[in-house]
Protein backbone atom coordinates (compact mmCIF):
# COMPACT_ATOMS: atom_id res chain seq x y z
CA UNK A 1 127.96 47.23 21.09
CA UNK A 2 125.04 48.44 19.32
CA UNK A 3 123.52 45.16 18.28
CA UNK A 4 123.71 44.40 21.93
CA UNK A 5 121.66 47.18 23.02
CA UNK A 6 119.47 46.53 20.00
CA UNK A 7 118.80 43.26 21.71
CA UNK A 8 118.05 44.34 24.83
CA UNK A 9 115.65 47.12 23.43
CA UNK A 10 113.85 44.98 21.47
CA UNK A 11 113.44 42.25 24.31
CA UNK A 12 112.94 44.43 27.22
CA UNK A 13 112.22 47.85 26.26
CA UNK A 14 115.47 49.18 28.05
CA UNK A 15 115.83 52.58 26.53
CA UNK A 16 119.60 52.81 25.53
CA UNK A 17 122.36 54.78 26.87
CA UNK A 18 125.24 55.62 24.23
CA UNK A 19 128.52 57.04 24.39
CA UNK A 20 129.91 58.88 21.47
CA UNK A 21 134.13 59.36 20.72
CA UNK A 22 135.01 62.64 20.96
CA UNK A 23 135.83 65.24 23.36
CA UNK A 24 132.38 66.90 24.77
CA UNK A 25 133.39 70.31 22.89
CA UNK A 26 134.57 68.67 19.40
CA UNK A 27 130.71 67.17 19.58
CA UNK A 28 128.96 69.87 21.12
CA UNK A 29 130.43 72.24 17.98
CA UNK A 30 129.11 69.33 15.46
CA UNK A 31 125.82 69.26 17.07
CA UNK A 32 125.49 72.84 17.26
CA UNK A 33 125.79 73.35 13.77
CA UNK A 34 122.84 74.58 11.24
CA UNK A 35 122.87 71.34 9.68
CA UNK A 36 122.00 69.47 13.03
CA UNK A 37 118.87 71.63 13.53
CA UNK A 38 115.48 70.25 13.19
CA UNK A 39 113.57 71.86 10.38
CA UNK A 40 109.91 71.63 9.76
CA UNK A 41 109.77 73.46 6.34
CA UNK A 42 108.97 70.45 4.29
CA UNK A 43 106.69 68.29 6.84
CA UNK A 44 103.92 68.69 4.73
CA UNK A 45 105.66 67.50 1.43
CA UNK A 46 107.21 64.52 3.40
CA UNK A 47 103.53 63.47 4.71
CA UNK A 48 101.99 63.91 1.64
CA UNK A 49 104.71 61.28 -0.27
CA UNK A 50 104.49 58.65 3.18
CA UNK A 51 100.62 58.74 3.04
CA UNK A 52 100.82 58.00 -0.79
CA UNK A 53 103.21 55.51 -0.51
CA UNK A 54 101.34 53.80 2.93
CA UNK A 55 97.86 54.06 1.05
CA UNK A 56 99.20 51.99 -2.16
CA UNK A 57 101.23 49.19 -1.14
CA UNK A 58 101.16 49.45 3.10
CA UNK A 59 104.24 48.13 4.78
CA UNK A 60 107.77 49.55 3.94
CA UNK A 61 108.71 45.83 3.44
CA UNK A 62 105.82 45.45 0.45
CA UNK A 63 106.93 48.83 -0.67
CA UNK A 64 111.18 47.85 -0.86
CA UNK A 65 109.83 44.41 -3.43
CA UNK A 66 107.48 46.59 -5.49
CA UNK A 67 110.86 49.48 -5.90
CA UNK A 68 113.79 47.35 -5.66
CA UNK A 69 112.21 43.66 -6.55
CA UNK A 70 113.13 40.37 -5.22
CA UNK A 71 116.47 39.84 -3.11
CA UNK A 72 119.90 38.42 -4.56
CA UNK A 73 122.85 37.02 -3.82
CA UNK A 74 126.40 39.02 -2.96
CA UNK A 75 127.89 37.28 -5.92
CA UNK A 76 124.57 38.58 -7.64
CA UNK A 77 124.90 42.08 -6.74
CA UNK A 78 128.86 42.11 -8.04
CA UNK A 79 128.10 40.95 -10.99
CA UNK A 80 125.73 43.65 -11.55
CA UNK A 81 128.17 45.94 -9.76
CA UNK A 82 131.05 45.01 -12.30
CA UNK A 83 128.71 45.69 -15.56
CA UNK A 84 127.47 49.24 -13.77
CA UNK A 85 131.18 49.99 -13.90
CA UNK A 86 131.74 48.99 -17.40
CA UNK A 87 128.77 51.09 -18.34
CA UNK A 88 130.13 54.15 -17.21
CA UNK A 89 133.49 53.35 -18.56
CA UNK A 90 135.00 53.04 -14.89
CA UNK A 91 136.21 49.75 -15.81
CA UNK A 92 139.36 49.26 -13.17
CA UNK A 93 139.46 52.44 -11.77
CA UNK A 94 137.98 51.22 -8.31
CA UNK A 95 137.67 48.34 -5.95
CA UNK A 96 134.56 47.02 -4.74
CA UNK A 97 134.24 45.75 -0.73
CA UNK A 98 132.17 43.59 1.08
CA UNK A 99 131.76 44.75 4.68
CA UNK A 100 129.50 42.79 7.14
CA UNK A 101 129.33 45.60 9.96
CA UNK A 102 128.97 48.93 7.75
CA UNK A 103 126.29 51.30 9.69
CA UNK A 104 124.56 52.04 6.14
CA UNK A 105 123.93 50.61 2.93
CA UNK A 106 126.52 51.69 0.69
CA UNK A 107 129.32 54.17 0.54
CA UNK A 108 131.96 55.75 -1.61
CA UNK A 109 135.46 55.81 0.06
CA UNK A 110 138.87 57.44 -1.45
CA UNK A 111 142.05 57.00 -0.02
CA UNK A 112 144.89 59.00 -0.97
CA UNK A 113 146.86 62.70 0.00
CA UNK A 114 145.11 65.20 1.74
CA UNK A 115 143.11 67.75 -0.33
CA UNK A 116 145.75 70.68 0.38
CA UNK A 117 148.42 68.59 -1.44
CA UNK A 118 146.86 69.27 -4.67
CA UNK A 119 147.31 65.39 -6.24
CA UNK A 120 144.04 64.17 -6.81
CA UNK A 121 145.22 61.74 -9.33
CA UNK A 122 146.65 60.50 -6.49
CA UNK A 123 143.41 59.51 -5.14
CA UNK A 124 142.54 55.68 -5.24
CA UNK A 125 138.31 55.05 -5.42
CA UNK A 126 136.55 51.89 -3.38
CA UNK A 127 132.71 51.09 -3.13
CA UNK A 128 131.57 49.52 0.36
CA UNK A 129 128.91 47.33 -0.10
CA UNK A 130 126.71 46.02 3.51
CA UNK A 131 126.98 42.45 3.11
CA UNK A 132 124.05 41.95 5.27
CA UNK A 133 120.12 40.39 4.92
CA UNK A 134 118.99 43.66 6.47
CA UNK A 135 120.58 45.83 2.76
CA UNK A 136 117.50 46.25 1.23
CA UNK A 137 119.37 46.97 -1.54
CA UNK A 138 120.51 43.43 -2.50
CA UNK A 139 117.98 43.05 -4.62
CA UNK A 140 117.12 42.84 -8.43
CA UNK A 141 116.89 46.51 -9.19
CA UNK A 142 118.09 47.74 -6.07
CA UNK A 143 121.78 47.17 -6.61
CA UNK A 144 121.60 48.99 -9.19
CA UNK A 145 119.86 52.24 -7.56
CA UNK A 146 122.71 52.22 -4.97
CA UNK A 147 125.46 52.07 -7.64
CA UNK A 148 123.46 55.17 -8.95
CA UNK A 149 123.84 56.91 -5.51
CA UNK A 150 127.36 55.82 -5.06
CA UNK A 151 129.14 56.02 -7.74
CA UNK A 152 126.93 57.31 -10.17
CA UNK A 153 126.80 60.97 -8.02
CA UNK A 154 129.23 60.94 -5.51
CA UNK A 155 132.19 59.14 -7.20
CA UNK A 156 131.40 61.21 -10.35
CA UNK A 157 131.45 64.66 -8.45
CA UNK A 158 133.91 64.01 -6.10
CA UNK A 159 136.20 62.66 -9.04
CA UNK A 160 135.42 65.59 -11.19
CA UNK A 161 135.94 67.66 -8.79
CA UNK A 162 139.92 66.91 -8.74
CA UNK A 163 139.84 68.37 -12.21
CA UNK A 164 138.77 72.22 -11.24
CA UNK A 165 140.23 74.75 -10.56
CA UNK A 166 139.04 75.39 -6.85
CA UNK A 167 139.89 71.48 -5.81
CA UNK A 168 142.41 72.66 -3.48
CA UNK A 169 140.86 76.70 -2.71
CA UNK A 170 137.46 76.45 -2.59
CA UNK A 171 137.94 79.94 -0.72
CA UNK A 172 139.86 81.51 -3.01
CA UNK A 173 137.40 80.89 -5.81
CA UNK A 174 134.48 81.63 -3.84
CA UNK A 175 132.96 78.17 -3.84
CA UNK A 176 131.03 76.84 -0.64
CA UNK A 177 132.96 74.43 2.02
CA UNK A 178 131.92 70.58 1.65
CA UNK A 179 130.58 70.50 4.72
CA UNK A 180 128.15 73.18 5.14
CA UNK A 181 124.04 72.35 5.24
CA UNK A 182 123.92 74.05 1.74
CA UNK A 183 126.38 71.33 0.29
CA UNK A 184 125.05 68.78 1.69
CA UNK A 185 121.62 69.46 0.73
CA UNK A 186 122.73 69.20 -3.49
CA UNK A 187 125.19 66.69 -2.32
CA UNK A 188 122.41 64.26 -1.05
CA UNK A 189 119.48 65.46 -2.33
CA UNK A 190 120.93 64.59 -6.42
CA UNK A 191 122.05 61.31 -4.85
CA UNK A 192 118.37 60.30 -3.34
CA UNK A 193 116.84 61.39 -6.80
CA UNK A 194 118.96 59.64 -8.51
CA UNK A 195 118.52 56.40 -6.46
CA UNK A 196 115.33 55.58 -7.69
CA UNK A 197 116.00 56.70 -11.45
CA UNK A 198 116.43 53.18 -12.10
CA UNK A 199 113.76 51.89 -9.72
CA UNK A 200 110.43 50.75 -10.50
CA UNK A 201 108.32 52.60 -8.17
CA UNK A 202 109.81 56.33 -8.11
CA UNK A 203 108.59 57.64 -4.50
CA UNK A 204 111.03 59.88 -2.63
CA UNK A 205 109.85 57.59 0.57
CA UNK A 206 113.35 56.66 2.19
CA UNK A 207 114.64 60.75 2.29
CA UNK A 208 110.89 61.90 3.11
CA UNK A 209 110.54 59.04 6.37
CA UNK A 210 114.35 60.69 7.70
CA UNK A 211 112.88 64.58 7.44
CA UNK A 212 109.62 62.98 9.18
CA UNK A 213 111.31 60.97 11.56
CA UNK A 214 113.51 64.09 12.78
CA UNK A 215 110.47 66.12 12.44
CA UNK A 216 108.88 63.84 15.13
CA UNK A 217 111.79 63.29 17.20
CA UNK A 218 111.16 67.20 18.38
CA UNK A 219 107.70 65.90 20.42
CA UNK A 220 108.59 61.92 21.25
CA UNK A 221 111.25 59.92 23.29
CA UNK A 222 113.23 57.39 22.00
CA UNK A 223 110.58 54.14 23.22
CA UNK A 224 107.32 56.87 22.06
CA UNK A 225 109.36 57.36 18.31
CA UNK A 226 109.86 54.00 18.19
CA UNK A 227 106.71 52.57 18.39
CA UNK A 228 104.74 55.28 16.79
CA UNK A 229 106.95 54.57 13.80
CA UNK A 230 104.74 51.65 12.92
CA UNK A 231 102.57 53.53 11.20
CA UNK A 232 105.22 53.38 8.10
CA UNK A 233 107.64 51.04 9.07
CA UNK A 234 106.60 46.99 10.91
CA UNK A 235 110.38 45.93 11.02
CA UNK A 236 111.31 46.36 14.44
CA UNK A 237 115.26 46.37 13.92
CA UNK A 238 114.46 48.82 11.04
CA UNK A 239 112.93 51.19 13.31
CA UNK A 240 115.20 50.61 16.33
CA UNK A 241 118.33 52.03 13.87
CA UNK A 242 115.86 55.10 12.50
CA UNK A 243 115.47 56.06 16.28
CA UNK A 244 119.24 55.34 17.05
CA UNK A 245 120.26 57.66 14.39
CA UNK A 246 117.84 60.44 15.15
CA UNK A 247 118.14 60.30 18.57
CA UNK A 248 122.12 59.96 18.74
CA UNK A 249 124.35 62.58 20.34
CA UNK A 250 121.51 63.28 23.54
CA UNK A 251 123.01 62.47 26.87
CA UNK A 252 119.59 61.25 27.02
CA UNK A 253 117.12 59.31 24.29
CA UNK A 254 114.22 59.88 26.44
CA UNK A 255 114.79 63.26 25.89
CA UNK A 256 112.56 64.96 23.09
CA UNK A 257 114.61 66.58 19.93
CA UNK A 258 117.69 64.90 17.71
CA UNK A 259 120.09 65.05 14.66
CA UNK A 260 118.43 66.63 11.86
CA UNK A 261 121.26 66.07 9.65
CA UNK A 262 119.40 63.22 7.86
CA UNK A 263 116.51 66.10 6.55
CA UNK A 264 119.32 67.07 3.98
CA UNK A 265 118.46 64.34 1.58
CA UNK A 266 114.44 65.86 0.90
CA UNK A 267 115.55 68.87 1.32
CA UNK A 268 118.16 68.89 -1.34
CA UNK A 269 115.91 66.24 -3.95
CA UNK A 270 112.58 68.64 -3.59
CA UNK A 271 115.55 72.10 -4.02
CA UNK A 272 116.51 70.37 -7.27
CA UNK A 273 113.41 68.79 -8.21
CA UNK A 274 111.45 72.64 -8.22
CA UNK A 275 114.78 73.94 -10.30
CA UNK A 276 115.03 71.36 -12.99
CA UNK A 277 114.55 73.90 -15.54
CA UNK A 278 117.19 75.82 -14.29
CA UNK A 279 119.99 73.62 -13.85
CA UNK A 280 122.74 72.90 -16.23
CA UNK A 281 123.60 69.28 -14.95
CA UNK A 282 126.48 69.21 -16.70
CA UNK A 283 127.69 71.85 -14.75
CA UNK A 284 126.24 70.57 -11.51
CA UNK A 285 128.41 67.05 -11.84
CA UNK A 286 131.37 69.06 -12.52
CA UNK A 287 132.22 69.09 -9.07
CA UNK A 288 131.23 69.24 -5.25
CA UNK A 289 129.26 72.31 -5.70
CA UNK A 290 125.88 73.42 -4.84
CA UNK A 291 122.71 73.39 -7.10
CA UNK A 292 122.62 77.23 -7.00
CA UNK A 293 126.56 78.06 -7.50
CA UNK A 294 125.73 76.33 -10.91
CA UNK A 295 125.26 79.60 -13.32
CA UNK A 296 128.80 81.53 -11.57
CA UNK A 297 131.29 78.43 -11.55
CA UNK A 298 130.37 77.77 -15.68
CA UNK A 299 132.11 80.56 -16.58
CA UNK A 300 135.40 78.48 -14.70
CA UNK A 301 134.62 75.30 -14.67
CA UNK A 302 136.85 72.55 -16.75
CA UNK A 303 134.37 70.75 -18.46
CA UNK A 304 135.77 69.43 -21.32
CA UNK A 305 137.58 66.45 -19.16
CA UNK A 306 135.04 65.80 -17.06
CA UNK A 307 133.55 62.41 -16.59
CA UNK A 308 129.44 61.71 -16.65
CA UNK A 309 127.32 58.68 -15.64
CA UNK A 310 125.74 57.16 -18.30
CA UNK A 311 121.82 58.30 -16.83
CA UNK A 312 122.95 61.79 -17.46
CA UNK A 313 124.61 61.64 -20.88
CA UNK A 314 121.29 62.86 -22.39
CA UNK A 315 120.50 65.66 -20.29
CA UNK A 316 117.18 66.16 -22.00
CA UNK A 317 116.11 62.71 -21.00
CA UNK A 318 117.29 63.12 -17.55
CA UNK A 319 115.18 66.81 -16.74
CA UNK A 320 112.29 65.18 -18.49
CA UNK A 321 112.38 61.93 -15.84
CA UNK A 322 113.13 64.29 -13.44
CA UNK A 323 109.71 66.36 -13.55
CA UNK A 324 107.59 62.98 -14.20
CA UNK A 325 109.59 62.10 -10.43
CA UNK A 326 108.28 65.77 -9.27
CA UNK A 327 104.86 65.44 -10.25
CA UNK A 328 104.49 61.85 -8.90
CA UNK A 329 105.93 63.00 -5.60
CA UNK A 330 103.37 65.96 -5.59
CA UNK A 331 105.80 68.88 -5.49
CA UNK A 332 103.63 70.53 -7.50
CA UNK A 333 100.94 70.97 -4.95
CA UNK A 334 100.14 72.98 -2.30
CA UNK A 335 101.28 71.55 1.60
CA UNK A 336 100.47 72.08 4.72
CA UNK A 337 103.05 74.21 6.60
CA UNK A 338 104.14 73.07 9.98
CA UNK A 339 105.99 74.87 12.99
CA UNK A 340 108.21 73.34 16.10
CA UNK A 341 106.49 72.30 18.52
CA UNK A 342 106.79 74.67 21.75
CA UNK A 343 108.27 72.05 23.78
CA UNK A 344 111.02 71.90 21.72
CA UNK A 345 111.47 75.20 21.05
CA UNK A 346 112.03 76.06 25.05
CA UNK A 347 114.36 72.85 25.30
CA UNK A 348 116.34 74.16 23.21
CA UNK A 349 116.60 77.32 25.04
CA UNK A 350 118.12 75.21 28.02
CA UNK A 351 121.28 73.92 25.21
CA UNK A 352 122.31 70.82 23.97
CA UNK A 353 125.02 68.90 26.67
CA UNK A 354 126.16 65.54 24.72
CA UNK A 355 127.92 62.75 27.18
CA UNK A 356 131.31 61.24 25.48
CA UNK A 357 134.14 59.27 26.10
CA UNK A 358 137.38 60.04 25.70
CA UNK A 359 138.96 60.16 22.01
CA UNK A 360 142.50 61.46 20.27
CA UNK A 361 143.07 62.94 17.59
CA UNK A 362 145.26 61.42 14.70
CA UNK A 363 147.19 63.75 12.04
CA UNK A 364 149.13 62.60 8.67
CA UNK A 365 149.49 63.31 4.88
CA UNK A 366 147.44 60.17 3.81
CA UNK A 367 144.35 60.16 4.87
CA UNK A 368 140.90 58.52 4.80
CA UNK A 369 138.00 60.43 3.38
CA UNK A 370 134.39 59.49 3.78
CA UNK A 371 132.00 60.88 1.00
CA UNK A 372 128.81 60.27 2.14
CA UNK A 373 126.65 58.90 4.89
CA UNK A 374 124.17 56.49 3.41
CA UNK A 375 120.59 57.50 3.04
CA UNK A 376 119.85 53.53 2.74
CA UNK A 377 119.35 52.99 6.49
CA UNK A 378 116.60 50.50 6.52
């Protein structure tokens, strides 16, 4: 469906129309959510790393080679895989799977009884891989970098975070929801820092483009986003699935605004990036919790079972990369501060109406749980 519309984007202009599963109030609640707003706090920051990035090696294409190197083969990126695994002692304990149509890059999936059931060794771990040309992380040192996103944060924390004592009662133990803005912020933002730990150019420039992109999405339609995204980004299907993932949930593309889920990834990196100091990262991978719950869960937290990644066994090592990524990024400067445009501002007066089609909802004791939502889009 969507590669069809792609095609007729791409070789006509045709702005697309999209229809989203759901019932209009199950979306309407998603999209009306903190988390979904379009924030402008970091603009400056984000600009500052894309100018950097565009002034030194151009296209995002030259860019991907110089960070990731040279493209390889699926049986390539396995074997590299299978190592990664035995690195981190996580030899057998998950499956690896080749998908042709995933809508990202990578991502963690466990399958196994629901949370409230209270059997997270229950749990059974897989890695999706895209098995695609367009994964511009099949590459030398890229494979790598998403094993560090997938597994190496979310696996570990979700995995870990069977072991505490809130697993099943966040609540009751006054630890934030999963799904809240704050959450995902640490969740995503430790995840796109430590994506390019292992890369050779260290440029937040995939998590600062999304917080752009969004940030533009609040003045441009879909065809005006799209082409002005050309500045950073020459790949035409590359920018065609930036402005299809902005621009999703609006009964209309043409109209200005979007998702600003996707700003969650800077947002979280440049939170943890200006706290390195004060972050016990031991702590922090104990579990799914947030970068600032860190000093009030040690005092409960199970850490003597806990499993690490191998990057963040030396935790001195790891806070001093960490500031070298800072300073390179220029997060310890002084940036311009942006506002919403007023256009936006009194469109979003009028509300948000999202057009759906019809959907049902499915209930049972196994279930499927997404981790994460790939910040490898392009």
């Amino acid at each position: 469906m969507l590669r069809n519309k792609s095609r007729s984007f791409l070789n006509s202009e045709k702005t697309p129309e999209f229809q989203h599963r759901g019932t209009e109030d199950e979306l309407e609640e998603i999209f009306s959510k903190p988390r979904s707003e379009i924030r402008f706090d970091l603009l400056g920051e984000a600009l500052h790393i894309l100018k950097t990035v565009k002034d030194k090696y151009g296209d995002a294409e030259n860019y991907y080679t110089e960070m990731y190197g040279e493209r390889i083969s699926k049986d390539e990126a396995t074997d590299i895989i299978v190592d990664y695994l035995k690195e981190n002692r996580l030899d057998g304990q998950m499956s690896i799977i080749w998908c042709s149509d995933l809508p990202c890059s990578g991502r963690m999936m466990w399958q196994g009884p629901h949370v409230k059931y209270r059997k997270p060794e229950a749990r059974k771990y897989s890695m999706w891989i895209k098995d695609s040309k367009d994964n511009n992380f099949l590459r030398v040192h890229g494979i790598r970098c998403l094993a560090d996103h997938e597994i190496g944060t979310h696996f570990f924390r979700s995995y870990n975070d069977g072991l505490q004592p809130w697993f099943a009662d966040r609540t009751r133990f006054g630890v934030r929801g999963v799904s809240g803005l704050d959450h995902l912020r640490t969740e995503e933002g430790l995840a796109a820092i430590n994506t390019i730990l292992n890369a050779k150019v260290r440029y937040l420039w995939g998590p600062a483009l999304l917080y752009y992109i969004a940030c533009k999405a609040t003045e441009m339609t879909f065809k005006q986003l799209f082409e002005h995204l050309t500045i950073y980004v020459q790949n035409p299907e590359w920018r065609w699935r930036h402005c299809v993932r902005v621009k999703r949930g609006l009964i209309n593309p043409n109209d200005i605004g979007g998702y600003g889920k996707d700003q969650c990834y800077f947002e979280g990196a440049v939170e943890i990036l200006r706290n390195v100091d004060d972050i016990d990262f031991r702590v922090l991978m104990s579990g799914k919790i947030c970068y600032d719950e860190v000093p009030r869960v040690k005092k409960m937290a199970r850490l003597d079972c806990i499993q690490m990644p191998a990057f963040m066994r030396n935790q001195e090592k790891y806070k001093k990369t960490l500031k070298q990524i800072a300073h390179m990024n220029g997060l310890h400067l002084d940036h311009a501060k942006y506002k919403a445009p007023l256009a936006y501002l009194t469109r979003l007066k009028r509300g948000r109406r999202v057009g759906v089609v019809g959907a049902t909802k499915k209930s049972s004791k196994t279930t499927k749980h997404r981790l994460k939502f790939s910040v490898a889009t392009i």
